[in-house]
C-alpha atoms as a PDB file:
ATOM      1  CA  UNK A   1       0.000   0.000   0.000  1.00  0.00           C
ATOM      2  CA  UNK A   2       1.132   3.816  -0.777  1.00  0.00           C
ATOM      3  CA  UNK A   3       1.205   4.118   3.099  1.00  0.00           C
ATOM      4  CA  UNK A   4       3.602   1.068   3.726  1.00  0.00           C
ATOM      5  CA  UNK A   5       6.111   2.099   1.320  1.00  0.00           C
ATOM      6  CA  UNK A   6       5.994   5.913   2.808  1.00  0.00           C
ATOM      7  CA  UNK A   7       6.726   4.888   6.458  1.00  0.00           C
ATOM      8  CA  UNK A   8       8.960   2.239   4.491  1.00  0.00           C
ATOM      9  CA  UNK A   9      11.191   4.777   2.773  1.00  0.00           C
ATOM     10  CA  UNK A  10      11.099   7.361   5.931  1.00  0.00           C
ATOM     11  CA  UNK A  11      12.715   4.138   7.834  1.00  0.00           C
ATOM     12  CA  UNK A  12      14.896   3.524   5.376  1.00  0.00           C
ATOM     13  CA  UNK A  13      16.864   6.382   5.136  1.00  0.00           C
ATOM     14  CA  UNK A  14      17.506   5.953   8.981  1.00  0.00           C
ATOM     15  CA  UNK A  15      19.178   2.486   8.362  1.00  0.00           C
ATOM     16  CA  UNK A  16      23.177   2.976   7.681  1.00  0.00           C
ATOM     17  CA  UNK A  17      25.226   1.916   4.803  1.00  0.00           C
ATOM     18  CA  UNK A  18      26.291  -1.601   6.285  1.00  0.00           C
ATOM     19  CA  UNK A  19      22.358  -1.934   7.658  1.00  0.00           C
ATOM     20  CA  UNK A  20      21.491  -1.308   3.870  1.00  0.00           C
ATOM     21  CA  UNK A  21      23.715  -4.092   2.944  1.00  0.00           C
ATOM     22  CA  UNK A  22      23.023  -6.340   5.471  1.00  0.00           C
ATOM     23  CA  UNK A  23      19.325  -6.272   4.551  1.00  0.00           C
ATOM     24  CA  UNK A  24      20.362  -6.824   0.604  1.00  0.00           C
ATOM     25  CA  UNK A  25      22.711  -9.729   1.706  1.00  0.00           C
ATOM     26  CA  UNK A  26      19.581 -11.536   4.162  1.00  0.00           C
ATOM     27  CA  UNK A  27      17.252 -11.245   1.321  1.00  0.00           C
ATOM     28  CA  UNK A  28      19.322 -12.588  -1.720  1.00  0.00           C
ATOM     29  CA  UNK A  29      19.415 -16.740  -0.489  1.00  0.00           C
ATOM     30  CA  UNK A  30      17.544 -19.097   1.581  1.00  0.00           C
ATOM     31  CA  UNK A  31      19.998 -20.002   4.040  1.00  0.00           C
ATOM     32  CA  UNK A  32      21.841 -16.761   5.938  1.00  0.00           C
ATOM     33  CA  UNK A  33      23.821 -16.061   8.894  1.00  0.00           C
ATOM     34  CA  UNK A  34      23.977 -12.830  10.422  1.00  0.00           C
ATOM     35  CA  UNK A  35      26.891 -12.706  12.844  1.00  0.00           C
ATOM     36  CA  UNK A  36      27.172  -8.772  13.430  1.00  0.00           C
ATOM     37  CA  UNK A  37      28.561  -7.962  16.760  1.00  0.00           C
ATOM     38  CA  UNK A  38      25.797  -6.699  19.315  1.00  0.00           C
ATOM     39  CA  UNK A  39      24.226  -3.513  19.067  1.00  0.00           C
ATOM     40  CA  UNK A  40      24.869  -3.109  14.853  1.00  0.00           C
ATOM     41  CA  UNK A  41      21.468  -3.847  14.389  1.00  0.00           C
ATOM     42  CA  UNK A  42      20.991  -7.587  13.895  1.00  0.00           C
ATOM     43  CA  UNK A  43      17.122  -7.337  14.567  1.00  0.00           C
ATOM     44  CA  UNK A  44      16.162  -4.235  12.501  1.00  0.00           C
ATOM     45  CA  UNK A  45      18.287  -5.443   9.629  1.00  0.00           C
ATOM     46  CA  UNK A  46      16.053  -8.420   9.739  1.00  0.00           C
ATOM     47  CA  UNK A  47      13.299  -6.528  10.182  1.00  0.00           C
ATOM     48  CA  UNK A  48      13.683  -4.539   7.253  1.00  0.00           C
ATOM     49  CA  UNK A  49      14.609  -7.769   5.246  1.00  0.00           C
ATOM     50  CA  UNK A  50      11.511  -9.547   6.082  1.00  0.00           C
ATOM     51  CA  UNK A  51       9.690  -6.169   4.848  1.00  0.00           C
ATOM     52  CA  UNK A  52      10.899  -6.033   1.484  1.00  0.00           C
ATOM     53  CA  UNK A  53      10.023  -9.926   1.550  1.00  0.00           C
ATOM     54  CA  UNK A  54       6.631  -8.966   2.110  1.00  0.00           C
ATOM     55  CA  UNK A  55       6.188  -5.917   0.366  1.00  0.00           C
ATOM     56  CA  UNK A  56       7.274  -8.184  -2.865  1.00  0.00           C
ATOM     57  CA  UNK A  57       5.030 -11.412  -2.090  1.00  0.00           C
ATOM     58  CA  UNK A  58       8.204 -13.424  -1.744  1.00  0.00           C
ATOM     59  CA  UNK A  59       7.041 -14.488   1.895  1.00  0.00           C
ATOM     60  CA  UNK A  60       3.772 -14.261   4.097  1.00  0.00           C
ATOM     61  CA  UNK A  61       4.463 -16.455   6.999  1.00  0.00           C
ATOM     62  CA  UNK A  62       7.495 -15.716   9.229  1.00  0.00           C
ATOM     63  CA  UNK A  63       8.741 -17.948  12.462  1.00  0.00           C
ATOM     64  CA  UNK A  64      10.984 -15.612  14.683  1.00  0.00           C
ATOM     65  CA  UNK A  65      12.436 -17.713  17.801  1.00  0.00           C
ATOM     66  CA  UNK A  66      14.339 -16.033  20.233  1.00  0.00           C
ATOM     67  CA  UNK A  67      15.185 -16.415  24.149  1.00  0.00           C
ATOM     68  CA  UNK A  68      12.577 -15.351  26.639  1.00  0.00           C
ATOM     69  CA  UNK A  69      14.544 -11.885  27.520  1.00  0.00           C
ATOM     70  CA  UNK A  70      14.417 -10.906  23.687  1.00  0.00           C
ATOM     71  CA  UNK A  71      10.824 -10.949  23.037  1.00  0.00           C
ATOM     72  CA  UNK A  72       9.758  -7.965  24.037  1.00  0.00           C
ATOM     73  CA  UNK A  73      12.747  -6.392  22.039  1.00  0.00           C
ATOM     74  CA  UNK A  74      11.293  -7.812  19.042  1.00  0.00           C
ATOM     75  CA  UNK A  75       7.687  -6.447  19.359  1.00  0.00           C
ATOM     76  CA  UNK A  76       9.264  -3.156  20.522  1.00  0.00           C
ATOM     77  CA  UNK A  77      11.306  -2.834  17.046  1.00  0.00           C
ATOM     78  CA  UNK A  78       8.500  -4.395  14.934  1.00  0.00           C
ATOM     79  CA  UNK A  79       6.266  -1.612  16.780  1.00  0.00           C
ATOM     80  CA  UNK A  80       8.779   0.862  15.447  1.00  0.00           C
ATOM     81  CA  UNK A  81      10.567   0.494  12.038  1.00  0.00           C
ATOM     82  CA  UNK A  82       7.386  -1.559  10.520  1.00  0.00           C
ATOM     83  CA  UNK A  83       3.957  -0.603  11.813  1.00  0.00           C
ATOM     84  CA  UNK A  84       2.141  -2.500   9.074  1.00  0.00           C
ATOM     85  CA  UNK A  85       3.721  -6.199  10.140  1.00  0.00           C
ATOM     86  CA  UNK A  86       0.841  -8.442  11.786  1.00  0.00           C
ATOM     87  CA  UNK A  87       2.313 -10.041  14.685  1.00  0.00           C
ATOM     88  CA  UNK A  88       1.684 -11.820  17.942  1.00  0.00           C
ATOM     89  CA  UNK A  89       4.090 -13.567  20.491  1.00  0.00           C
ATOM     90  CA  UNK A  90       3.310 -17.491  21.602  1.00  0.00           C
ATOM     91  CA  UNK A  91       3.208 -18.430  25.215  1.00  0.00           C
ATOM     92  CA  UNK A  92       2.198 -20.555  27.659  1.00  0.00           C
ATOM     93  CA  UNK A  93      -1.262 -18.967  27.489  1.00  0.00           C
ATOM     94  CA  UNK A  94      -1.754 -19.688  24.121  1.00  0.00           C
ATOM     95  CA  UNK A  95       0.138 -22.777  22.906  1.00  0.00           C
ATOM     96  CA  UNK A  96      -3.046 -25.308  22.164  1.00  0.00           C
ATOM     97  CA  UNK A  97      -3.093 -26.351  18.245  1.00  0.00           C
ATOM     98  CA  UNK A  98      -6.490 -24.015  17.827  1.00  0.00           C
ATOM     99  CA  UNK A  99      -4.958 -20.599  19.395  1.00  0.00           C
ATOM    100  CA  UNK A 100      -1.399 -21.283  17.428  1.00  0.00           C
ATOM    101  CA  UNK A 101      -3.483 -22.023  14.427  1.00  0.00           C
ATOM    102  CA  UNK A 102      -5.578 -18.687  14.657  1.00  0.00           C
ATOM    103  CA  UNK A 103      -2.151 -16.964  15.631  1.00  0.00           C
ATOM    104  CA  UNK A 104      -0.805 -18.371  12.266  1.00  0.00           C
ATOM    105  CA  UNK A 105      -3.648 -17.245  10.024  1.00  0.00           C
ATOM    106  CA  UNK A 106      -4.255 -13.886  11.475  1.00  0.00           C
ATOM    107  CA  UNK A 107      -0.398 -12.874  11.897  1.00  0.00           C
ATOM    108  CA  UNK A 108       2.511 -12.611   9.538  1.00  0.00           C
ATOM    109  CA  UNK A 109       5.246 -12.888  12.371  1.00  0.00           C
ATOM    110  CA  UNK A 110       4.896 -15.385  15.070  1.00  0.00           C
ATOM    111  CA  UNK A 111       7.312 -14.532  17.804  1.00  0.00           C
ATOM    112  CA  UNK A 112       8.316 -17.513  20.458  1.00  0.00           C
ATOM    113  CA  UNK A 113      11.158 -18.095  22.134  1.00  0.00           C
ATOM    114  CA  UNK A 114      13.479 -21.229  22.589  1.00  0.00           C
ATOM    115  CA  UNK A 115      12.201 -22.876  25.699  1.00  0.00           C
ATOM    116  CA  UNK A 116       8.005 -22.549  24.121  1.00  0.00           C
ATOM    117  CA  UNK A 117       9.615 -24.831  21.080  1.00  0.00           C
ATOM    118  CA  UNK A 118      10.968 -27.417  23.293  1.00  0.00           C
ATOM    119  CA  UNK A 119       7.410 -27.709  25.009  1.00  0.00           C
ATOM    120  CA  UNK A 120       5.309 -27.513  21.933  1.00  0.00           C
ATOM    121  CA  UNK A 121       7.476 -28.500  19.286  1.00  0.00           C
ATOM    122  CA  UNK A 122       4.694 -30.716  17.507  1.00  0.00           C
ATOM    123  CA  UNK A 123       2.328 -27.207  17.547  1.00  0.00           C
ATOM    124  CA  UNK A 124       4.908 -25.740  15.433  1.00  0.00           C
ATOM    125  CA  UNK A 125       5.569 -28.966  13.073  1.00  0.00           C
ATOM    126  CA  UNK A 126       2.238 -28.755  11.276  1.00  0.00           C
ATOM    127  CA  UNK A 127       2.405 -25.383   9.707  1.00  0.00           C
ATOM    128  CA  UNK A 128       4.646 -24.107   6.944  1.00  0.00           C
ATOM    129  CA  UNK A 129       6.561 -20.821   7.459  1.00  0.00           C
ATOM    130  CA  UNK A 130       8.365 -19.108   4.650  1.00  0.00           C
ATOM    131  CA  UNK A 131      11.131 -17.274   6.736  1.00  0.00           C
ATOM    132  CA  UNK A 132      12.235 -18.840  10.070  1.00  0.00           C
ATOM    133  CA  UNK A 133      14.733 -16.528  12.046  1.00  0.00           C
ATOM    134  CA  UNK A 134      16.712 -17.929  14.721  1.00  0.00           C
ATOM    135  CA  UNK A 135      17.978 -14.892  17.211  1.00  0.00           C
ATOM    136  CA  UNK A 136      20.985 -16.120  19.317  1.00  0.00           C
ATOM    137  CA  UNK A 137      20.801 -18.651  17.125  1.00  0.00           C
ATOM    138  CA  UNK A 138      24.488 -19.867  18.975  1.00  0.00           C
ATOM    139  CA  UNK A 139      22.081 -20.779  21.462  1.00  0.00           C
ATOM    140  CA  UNK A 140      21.592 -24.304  18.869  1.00  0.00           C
ATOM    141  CA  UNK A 141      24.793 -25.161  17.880  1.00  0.00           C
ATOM    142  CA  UNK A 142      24.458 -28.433  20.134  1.00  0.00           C
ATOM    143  CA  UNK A 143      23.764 -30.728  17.146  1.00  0.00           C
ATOM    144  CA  UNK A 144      22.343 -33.363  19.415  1.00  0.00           C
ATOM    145  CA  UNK A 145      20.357 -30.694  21.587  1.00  0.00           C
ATOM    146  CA  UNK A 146      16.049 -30.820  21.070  1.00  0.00           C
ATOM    147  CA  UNK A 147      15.879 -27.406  19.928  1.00  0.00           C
ATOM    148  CA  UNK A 148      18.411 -27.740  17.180  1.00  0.00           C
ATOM    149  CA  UNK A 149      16.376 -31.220  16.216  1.00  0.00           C
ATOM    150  CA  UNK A 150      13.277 -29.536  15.849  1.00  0.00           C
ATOM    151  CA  UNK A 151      14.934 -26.507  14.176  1.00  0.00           C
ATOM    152  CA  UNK A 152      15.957 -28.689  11.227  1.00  0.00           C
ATOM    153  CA  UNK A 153      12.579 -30.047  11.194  1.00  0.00           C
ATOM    154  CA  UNK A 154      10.618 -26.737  10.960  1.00  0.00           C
ATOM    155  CA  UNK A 155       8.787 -26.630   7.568  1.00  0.00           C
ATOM    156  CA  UNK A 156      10.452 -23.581   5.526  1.00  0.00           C
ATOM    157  CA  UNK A 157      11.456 -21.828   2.477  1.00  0.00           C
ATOM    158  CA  UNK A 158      14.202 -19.360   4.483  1.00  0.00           C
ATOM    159  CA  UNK A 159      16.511 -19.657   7.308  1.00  0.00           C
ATOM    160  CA  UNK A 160      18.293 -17.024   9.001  1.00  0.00           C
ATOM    161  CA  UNK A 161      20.628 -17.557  11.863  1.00  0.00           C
ATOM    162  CA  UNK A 162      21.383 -14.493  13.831  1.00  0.00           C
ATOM    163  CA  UNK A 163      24.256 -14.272  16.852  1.00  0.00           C
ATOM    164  CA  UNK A 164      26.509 -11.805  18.049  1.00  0.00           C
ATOM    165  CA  UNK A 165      28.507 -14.203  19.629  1.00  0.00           C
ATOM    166  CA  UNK A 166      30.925 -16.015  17.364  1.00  0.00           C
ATOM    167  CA  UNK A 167      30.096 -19.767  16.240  1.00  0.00           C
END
C-alpha cells in the first residue's frame, strides 16, 4: 500500500550503509547467517529484510524464535521500524493447536522463544513458514540438543541464523 512504502522509505533512510547491505545480503538466499557484533542492528536489519520480503510477495508467513529476555525487544522494534507487520508472540497462554493455528492465520510474524519450542514442538511442526529466524541462534549449535532437532525439522522456504557471539 502507498502508506507502507511511505513509512517504508522514511525508515529507510535511517538504516546505515552496512544496515542497507546487510538487509540486501539476508534477502538474496535461503539459508543466511547474520553474525554482526551486538548492538549493529541484527534485529532491525532483519526486520527490514523480512519487509521487502513482504512488500514483494516473496514471503507471508514468518517464524521468529528467540530467548525469553528478547521478546519484548522484538515487538518493541517491529512496533517501530514496521507498523504494518501483523504479529503476535506465543506463550504458555496460548500454545493449544487451535490458538497457534488462529495466531498463524491472522499474523505474519509469530514470535516464540526457545524454551516454548521445546514444550510444543509438535504445535509448530504442522504449519509451513516461509522465513524462520533464529535470534541467538548460537544458542543451537548443540547438534544433538532438542531445539536444534526440531529446528531442522521446521517446515520452511528461508533460514536465518542471527548471533553476536561467534560460532
Amino acid at each position: 500500500s502507498i502508506t507502507l512504502l511511505s513509512n517504508k522509505l522514511l525508515d529507510d533512510k535511517f538504516l546505515r550503509d552496512y544496515q542497507k547491505n546487510g538487509v540486501d545480503w539476508l534477502i538474496d538466499g535461503d539459508y543466511k547467517i547474520l553474525a554482526d557484533d551486538m548492538g549493529l542492528g541484527k534485529t532491525l536489519q532483519s526486520i527490514k529484510a523480512i519487509e521487502k520480503l513482504l512488500n514483494a510477495g516473496e514471503i507471508s508467513k514468518i517464524l521468529i524464535i528467540s530467548p525469553i529476555s528478547l521478546i519484548k525487544t522484538w515487538k518493541i522494534e517491529l512496533k517501530k521500524w514496521s507498523k504494518m507487520i501483523a504479529f503476535a508472540s506465543v506463550d504458555q497462554q496460548n500454545t493449544d493447536s487451535k490458538q497457534l493455528l488462529e495466531l498463524f492465520e491472522n499474523n505474519q510474524i509469530i514470535i516464540t522463544n526457545y524454551e516454548q519450542i521445546r514444550k510444543t514442538d509438535s504445535y509448530f511442526s504442522i504449519l509451513d513458514f516461509d522465513l524462520v529466524v533464529a535470534d541467538e541462534a548460537h544458542k543451537v549449535r548443540n547438534t544433538s540438543s532438542a531445539i536444534y532437532k526440531f529446528l531442522i525439522n521446521i517446515r520452511r522456504r528461508k533460514f536465518w541464523a542471527l548471533t553476536g557471539t561467534p560460532i
